[in-house]
Protein backbone atom coordinates (compact mmCIF):
# COMPACT_ATOMS: atom_id res chain seq x y z
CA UNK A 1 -11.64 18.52 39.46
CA UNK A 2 -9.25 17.98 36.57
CA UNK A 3 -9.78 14.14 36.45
CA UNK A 4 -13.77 14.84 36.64
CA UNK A 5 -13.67 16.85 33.62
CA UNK A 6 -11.39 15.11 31.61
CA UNK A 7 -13.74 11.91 32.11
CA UNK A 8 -16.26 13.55 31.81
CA UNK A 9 -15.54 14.59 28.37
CA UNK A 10 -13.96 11.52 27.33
CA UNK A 11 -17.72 9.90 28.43
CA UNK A 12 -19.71 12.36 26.16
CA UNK A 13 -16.95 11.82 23.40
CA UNK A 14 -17.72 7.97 23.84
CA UNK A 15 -21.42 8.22 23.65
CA UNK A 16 -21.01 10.65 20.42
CA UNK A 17 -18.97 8.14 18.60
CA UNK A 18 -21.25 5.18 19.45
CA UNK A 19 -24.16 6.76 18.23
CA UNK A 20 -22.34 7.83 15.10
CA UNK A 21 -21.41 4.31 14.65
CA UNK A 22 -24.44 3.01 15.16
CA UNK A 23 -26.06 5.49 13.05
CA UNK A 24 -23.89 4.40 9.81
CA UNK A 25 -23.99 0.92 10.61
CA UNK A 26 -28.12 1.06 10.22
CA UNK A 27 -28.07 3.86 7.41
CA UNK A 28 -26.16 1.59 5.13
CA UNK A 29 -27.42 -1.62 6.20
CA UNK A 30 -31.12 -0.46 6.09
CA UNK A 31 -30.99 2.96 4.23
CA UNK A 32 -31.07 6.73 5.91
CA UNK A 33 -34.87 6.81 5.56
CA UNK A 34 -35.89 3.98 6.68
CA UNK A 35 -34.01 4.00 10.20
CA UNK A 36 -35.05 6.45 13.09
CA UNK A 37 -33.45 8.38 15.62
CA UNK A 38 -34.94 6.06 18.22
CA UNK A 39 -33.71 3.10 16.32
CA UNK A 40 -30.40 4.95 16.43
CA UNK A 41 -30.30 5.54 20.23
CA UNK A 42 -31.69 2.05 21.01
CA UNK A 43 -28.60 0.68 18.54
CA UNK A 44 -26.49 3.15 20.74
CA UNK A 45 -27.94 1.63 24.31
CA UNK A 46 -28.96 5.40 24.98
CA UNK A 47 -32.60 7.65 25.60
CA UNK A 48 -33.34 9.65 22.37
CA UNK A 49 -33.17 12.73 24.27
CA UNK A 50 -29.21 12.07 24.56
CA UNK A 51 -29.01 11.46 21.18
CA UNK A 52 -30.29 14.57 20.14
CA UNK A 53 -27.99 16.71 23.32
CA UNK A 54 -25.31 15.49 20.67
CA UNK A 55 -26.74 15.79 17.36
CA UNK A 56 -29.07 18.52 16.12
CA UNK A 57 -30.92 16.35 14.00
CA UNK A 58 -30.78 12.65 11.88
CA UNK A 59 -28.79 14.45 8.92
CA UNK A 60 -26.25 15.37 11.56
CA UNK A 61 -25.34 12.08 12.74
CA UNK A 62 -23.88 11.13 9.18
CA UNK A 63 -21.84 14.43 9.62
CA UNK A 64 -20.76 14.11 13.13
CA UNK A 65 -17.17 15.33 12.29
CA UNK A 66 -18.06 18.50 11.03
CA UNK A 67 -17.27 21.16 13.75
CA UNK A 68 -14.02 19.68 14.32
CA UNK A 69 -13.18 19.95 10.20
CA UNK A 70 -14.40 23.26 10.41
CA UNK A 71 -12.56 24.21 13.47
CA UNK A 72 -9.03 22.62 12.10
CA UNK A 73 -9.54 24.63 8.48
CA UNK A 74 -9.61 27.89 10.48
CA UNK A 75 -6.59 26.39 12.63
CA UNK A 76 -4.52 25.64 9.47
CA UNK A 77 -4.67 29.67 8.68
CA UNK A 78 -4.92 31.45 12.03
CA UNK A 79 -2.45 28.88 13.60
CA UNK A 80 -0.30 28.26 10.74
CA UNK A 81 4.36 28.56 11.86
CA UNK A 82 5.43 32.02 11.24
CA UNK A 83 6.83 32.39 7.47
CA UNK A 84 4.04 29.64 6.59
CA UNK A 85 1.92 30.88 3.45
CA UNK A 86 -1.84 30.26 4.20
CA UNK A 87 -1.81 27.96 0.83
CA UNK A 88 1.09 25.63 2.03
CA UNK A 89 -0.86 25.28 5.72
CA UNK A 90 -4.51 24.09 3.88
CA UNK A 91 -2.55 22.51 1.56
CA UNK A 92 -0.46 20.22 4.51
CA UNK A 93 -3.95 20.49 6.62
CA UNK A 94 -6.29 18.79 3.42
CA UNK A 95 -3.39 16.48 2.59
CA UNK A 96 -3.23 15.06 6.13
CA UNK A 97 -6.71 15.06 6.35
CA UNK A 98 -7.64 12.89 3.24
CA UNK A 99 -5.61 9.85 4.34
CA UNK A 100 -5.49 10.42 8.08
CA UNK A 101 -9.73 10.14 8.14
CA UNK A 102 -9.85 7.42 5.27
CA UNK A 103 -11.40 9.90 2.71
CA UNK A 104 -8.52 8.17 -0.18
CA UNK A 105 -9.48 4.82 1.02
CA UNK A 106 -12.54 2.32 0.73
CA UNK A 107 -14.29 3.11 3.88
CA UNK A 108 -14.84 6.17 2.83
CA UNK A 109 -16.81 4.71 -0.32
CA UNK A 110 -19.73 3.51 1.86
CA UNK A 111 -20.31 7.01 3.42
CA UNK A 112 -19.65 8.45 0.11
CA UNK A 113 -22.93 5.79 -1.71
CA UNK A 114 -25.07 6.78 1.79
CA UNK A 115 -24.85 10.48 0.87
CA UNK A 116 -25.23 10.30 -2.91
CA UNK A 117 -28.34 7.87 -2.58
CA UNK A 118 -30.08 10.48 -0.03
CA UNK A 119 -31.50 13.62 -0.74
CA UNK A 120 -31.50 14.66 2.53
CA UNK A 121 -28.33 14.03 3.41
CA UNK A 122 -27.13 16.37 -0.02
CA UNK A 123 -29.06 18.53 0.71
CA UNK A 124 -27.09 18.72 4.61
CA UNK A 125 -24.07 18.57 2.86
CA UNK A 126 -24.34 21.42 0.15
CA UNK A 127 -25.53 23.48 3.62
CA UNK A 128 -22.47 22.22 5.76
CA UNK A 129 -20.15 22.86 3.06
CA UNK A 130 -20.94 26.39 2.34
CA UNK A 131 -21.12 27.07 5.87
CA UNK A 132 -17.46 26.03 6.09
CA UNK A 133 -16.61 27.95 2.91
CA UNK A 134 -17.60 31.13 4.78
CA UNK A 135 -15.66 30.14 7.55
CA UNK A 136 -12.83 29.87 5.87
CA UNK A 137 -13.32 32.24 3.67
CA UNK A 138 -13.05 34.79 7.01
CA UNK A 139 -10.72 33.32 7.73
CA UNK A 140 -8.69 33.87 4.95
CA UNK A 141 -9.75 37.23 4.50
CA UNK A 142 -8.64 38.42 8.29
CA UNK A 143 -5.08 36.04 7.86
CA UNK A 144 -4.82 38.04 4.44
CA UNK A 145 -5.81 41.68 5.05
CA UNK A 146 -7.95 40.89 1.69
CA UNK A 147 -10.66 43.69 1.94
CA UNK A 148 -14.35 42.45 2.93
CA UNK A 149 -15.98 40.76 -0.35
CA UNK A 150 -12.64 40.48 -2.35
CA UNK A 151 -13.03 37.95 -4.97
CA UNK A 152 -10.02 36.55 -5.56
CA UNK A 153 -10.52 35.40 -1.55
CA UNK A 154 -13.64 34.00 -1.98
CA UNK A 155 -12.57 32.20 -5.27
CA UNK A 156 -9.59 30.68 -3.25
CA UNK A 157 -11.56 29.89 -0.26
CA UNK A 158 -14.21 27.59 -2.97
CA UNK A 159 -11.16 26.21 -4.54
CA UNK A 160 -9.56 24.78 -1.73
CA UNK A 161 -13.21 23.62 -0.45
CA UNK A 162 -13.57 21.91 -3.37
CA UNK A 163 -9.82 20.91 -3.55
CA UNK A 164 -10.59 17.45 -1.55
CA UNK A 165 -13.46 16.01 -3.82
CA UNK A 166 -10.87 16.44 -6.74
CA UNK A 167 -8.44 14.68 -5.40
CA UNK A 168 -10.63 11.78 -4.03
CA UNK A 169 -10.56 8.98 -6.75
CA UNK A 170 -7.02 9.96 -7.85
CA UNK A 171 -4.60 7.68 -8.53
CA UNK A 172 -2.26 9.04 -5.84
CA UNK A 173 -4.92 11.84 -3.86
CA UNK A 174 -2.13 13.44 -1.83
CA UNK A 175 -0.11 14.24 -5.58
CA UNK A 176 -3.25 15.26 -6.94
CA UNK A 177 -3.86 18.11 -3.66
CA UNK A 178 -0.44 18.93 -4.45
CA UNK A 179 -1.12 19.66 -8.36
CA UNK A 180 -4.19 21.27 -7.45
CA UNK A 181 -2.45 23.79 -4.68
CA UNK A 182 0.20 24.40 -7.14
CA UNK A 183 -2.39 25.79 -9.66
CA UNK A 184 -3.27 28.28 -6.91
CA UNK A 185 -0.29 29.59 -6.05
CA UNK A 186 1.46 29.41 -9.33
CA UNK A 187 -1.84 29.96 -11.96
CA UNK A 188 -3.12 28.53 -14.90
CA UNK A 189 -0.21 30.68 -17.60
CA UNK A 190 2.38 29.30 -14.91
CA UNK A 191 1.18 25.42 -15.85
CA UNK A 192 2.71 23.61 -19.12
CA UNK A 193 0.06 23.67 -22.18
């Protein structure tokens, strides 16, 4: 039963990434709005009702990686080694994610032109990313003990958000995380004028 599952899974993980792939291969070849989900499924060698069992909608497929980041943010608190602080475990978990998904290198500046060109797909974003912020942002405030609507939780919870697009564009982006984590923990009086 096991083996049934597991390949199961691995099938449905298969068909998600082809249709993601085929999805960005048409967005930036032809442009988000003029490709459609069927030319997306067809691209993908799948019926348009699959296509939409693993994406919610067109915006989605551009984003396919965003339970998982949103998922692995909450990990990096609740699952963080004992004596950890919360800011050295999203600081280890955004590091490793900005160069293990590309996000420091070039391929990450054609899904970076797709997004900025599209209304749509800001307009996703901005919604994705503030969903996440409240995530963590729970997150932080249950790893924490902060009491419900404390601001200095919900400040930190934007900052780190927002952490990754600061870095991106860097010279070195895993020095410039570093920096920016080390104006959280230590503050701005801490830092050299």
């Amino acid at each position: 039963m096991t083996g049934t599952t597991g390949r199961r899974e691995r099938k449905k993980a298969q068909t998600r990434k082809a249709l993601a792939d085929a999805a960005m291969r048409l967005f930036t070849e032809r442009g988000f709005d003029n490709v459609g989900v069927r030319d997306v499924a067809e691209a993908a060698d799948v019926a348009v009702t699959t296509l939409f069992k693993h994406f919610p909608s067109k915006e989605a497929l551009v984003f396919d990686e965003d339970e998982g980041r949103e998922a692995a943010l909450v990990a990096a608190v609740h699952d963080r080694p004992a004596g950890r602080s919360v800011l050295h475990a999203l600081r280890d978990h955004l590091t490793h994610s900005l160069t293990a998904t590309g996000q420091d290198g070039p391929g990450f500046t054609a899904f970076a032109e797709l997004v900025e060109s599209t209304p749509a797909l800001q307009e996703y974003r901005d919604r994705m990313w503030l969903r996440h912020e409240k995530v963590l942002l729970a997150a932080l405030t249950e790893a924490t003990g902060a009491p419900e609507g404390d601001v200095r939780t919900a400040a930190l919870a934007r900052f780190v958000m927002e952490s990754p697009s600061l870095a991106r564009g860097q010279a070195d982006p895993r020095k410039a995380l570093h920096v920016v984590f080390d104006l959280l923990e230590d503050g701005w009086a801490n830092t050299a004028s």
